[in-house]
N, C-alpha and C. Protein backbone atom coordinates (compact mmCIF):
# COMPACT_ATOMS: atom_id res chain seq x y z
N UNK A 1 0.84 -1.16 0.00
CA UNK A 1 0.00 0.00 0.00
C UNK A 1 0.90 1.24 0.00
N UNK A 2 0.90 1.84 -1.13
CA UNK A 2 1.96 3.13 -1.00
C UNK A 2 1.16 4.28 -0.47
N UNK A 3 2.04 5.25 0.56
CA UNK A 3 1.94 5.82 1.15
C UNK A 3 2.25 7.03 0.34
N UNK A 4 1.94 8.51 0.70
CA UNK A 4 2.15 10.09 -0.02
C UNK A 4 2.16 10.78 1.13
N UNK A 5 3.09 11.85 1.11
CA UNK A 5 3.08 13.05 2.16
C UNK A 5 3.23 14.03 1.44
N UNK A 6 1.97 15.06 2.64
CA UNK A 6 1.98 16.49 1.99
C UNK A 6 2.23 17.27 2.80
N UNK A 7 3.43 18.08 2.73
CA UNK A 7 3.09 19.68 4.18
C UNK A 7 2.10 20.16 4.17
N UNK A 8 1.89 21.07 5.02
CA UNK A 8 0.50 21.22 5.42
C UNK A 8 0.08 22.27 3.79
N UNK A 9 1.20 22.85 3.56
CA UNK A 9 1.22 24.31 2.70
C UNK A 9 0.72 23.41 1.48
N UNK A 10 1.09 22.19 1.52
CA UNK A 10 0.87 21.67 -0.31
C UNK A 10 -0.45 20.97 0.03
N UNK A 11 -0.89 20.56 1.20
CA UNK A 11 -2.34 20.22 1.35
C UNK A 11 -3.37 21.19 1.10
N UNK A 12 -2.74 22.31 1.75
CA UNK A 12 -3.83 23.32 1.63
C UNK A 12 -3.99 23.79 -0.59
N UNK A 13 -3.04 23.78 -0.72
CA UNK A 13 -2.71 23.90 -2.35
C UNK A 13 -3.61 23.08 -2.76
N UNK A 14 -3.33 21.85 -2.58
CA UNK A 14 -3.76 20.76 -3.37
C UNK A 14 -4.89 19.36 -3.07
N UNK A 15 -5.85 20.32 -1.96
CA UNK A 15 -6.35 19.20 -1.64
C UNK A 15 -7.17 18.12 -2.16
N UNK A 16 -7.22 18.40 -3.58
CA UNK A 16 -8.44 17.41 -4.50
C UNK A 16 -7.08 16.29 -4.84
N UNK A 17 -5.60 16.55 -4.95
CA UNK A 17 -4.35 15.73 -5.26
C UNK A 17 -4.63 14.76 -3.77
N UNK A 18 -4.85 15.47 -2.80
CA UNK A 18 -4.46 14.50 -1.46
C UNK A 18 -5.64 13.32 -1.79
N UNK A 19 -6.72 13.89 -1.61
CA UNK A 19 -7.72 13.20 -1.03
C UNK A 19 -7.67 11.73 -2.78
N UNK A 20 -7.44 11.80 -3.59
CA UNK A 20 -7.14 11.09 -4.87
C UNK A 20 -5.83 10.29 -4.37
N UNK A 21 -4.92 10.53 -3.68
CA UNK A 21 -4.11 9.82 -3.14
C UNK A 21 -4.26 8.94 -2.09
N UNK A 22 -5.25 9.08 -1.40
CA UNK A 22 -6.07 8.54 -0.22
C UNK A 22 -6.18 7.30 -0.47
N UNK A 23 -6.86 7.43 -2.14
CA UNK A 23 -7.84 6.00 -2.58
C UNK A 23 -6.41 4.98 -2.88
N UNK A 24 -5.12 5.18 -2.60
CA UNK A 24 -4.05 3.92 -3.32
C UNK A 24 -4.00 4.17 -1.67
N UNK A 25 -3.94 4.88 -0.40
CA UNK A 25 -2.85 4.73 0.65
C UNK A 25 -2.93 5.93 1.84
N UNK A 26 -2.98 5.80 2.77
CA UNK A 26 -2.73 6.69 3.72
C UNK A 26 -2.38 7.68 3.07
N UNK A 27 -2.59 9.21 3.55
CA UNK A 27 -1.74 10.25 3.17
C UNK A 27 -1.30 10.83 4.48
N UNK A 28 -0.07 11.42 4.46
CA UNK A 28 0.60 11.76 6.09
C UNK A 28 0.29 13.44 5.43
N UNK A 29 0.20 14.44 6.64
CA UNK A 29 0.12 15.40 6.15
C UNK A 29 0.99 15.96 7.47
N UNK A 30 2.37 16.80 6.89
CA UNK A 30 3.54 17.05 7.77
C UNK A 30 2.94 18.45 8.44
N UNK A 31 3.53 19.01 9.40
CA UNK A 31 3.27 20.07 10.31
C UNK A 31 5.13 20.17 10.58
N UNK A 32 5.76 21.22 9.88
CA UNK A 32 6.64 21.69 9.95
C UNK A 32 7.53 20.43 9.93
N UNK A 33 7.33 19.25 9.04
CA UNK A 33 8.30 18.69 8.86
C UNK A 33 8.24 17.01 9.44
N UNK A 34 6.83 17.45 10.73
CA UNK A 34 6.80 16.16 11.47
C UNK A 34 5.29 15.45 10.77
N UNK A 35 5.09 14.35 10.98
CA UNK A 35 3.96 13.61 10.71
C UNK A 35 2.74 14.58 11.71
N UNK A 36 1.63 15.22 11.32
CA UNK A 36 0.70 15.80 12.19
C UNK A 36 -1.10 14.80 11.63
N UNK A 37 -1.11 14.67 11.14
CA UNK A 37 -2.22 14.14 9.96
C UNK A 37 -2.29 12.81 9.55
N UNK A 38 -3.58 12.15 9.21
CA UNK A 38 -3.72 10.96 8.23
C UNK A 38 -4.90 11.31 7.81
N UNK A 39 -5.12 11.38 6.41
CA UNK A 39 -6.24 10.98 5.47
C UNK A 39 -6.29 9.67 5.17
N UNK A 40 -7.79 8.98 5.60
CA UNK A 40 -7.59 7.48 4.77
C UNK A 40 -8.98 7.70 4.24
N UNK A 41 -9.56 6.77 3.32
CA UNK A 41 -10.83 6.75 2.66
C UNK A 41 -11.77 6.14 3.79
N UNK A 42 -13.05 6.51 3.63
CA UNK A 42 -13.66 5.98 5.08
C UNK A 42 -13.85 4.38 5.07
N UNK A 43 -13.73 3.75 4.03
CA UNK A 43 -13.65 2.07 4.28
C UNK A 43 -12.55 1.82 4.75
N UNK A 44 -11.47 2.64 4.03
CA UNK A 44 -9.95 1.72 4.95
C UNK A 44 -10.40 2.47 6.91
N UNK A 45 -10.66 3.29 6.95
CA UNK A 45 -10.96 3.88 8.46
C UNK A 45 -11.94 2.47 9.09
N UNK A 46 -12.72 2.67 8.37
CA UNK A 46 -14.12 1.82 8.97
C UNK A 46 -13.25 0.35 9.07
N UNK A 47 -12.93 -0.21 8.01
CA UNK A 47 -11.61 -1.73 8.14
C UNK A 47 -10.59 -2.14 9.92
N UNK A 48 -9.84 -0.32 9.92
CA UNK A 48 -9.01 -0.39 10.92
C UNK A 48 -9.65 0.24 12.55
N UNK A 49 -11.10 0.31 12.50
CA UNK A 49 -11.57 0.41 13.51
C UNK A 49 -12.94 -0.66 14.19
N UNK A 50 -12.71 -1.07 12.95
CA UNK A 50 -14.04 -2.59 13.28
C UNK A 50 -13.48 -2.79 14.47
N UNK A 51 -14.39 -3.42 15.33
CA UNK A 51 -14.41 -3.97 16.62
C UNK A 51 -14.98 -5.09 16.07
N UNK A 52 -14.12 -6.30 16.67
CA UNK A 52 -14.92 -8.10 16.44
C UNK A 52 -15.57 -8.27 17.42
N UNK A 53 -16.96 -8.91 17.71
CA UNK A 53 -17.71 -9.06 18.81
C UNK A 53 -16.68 -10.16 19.30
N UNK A 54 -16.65 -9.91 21.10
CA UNK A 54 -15.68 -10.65 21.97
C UNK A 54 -16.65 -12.19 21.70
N UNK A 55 -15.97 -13.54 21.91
CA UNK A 55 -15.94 -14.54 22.18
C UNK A 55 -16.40 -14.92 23.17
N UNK A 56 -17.03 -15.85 23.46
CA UNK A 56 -17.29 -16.22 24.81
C UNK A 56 -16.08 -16.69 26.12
N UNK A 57 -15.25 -17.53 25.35
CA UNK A 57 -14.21 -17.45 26.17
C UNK A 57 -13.40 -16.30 26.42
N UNK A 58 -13.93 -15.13 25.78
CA UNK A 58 -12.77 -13.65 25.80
C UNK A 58 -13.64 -13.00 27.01
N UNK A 59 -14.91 -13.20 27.08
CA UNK A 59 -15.86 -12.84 28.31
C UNK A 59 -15.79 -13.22 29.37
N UNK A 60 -15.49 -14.10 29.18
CA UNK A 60 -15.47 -15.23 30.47
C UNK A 60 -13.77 -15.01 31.14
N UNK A 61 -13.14 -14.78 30.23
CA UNK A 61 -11.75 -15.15 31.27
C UNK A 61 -11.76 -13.66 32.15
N UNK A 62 -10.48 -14.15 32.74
CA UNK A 62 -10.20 -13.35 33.87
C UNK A 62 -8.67 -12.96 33.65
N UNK A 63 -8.01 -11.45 33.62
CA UNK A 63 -6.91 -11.44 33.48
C UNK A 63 -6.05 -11.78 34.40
N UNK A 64 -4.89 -12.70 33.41
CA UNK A 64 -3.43 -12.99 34.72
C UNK A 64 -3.31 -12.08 36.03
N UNK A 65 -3.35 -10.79 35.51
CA UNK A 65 -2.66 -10.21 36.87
C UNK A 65 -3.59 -9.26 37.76
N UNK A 66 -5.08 -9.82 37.04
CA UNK A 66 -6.26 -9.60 38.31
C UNK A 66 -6.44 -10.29 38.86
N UNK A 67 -6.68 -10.05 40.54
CA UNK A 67 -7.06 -10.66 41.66
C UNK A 67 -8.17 -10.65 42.04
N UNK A 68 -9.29 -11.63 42.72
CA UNK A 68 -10.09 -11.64 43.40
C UNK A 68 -10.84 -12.58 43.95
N UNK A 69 -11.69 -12.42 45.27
CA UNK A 69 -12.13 -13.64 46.04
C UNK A 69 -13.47 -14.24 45.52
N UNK A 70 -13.49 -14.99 46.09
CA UNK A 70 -15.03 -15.61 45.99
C UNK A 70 -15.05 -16.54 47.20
N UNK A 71 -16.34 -16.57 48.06
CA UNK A 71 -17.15 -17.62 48.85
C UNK A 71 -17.62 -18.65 48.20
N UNK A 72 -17.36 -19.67 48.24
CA UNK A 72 -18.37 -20.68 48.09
C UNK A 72 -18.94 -20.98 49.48
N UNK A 73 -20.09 -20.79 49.66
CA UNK A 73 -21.16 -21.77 50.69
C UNK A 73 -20.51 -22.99 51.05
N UNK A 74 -20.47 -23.70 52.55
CA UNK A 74 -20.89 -24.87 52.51
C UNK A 74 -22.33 -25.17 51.83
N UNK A 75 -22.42 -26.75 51.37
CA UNK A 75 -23.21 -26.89 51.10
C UNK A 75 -23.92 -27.68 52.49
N UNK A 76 -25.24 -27.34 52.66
CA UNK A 76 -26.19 -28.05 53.96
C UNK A 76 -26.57 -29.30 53.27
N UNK A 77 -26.45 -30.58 53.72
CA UNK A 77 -26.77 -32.04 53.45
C UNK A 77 -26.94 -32.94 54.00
N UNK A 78 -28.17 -32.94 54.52
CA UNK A 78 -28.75 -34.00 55.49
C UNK A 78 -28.98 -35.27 54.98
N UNK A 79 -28.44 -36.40 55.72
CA UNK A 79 -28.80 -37.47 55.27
C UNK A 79 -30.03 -38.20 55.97
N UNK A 80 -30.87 -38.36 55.22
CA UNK A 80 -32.23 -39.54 55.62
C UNK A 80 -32.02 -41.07 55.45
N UNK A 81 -31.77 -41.59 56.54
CA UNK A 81 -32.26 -43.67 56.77
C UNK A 81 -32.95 -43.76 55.24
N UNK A 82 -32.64 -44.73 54.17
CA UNK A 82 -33.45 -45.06 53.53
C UNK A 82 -34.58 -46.58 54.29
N UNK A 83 -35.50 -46.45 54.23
CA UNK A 83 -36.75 -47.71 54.09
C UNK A 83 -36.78 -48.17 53.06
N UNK A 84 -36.26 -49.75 52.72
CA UNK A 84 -36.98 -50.52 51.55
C UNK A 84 -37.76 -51.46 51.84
N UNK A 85 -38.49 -51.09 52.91
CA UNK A 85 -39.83 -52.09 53.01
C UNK A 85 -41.37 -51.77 52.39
């Protein structure tokens, strides 16, 4: 996926060039030289922000380095004499 950078000065120039560059690749748009910006097309956005519905086992677990208690009850269990007469 090729990538294009524009300073901010040639974005502002040229922004129908950026956004046409979008559709092959990210566009970085510099702020005095540094990366400040990304244009992407809204499917590649929508692609890299999908959320996958969690798993049941991803619900269920518990992380390594969380702690916590739980009670279990005794359980009460009386035993009754059986009669087989």
């Amino acid at each position: 996926m090729p990538t294009r950078t524009f300073s901010s000065r040639e974005f502002n120039q040229h922004p129908t060039e950026a956004k046409k560059a979008s559709n092959l690749g990210p566009v970085f748009i510099t702020d005095r030289g540094k990366p400040a910006h990304v244009i992407l097309t809204i499917d590649e956005y929508e692609r890299l922000t999908k959320k996958e519905a969690p798993s049941i086992a991803d619900l269920l677990s518990v992380p390594e380095d969380e702690d916590f208690d739980i009670e279990i009850p005794k359980a009460d269990i009386q035993v009754k004499p059986v009669d087989f007469d």
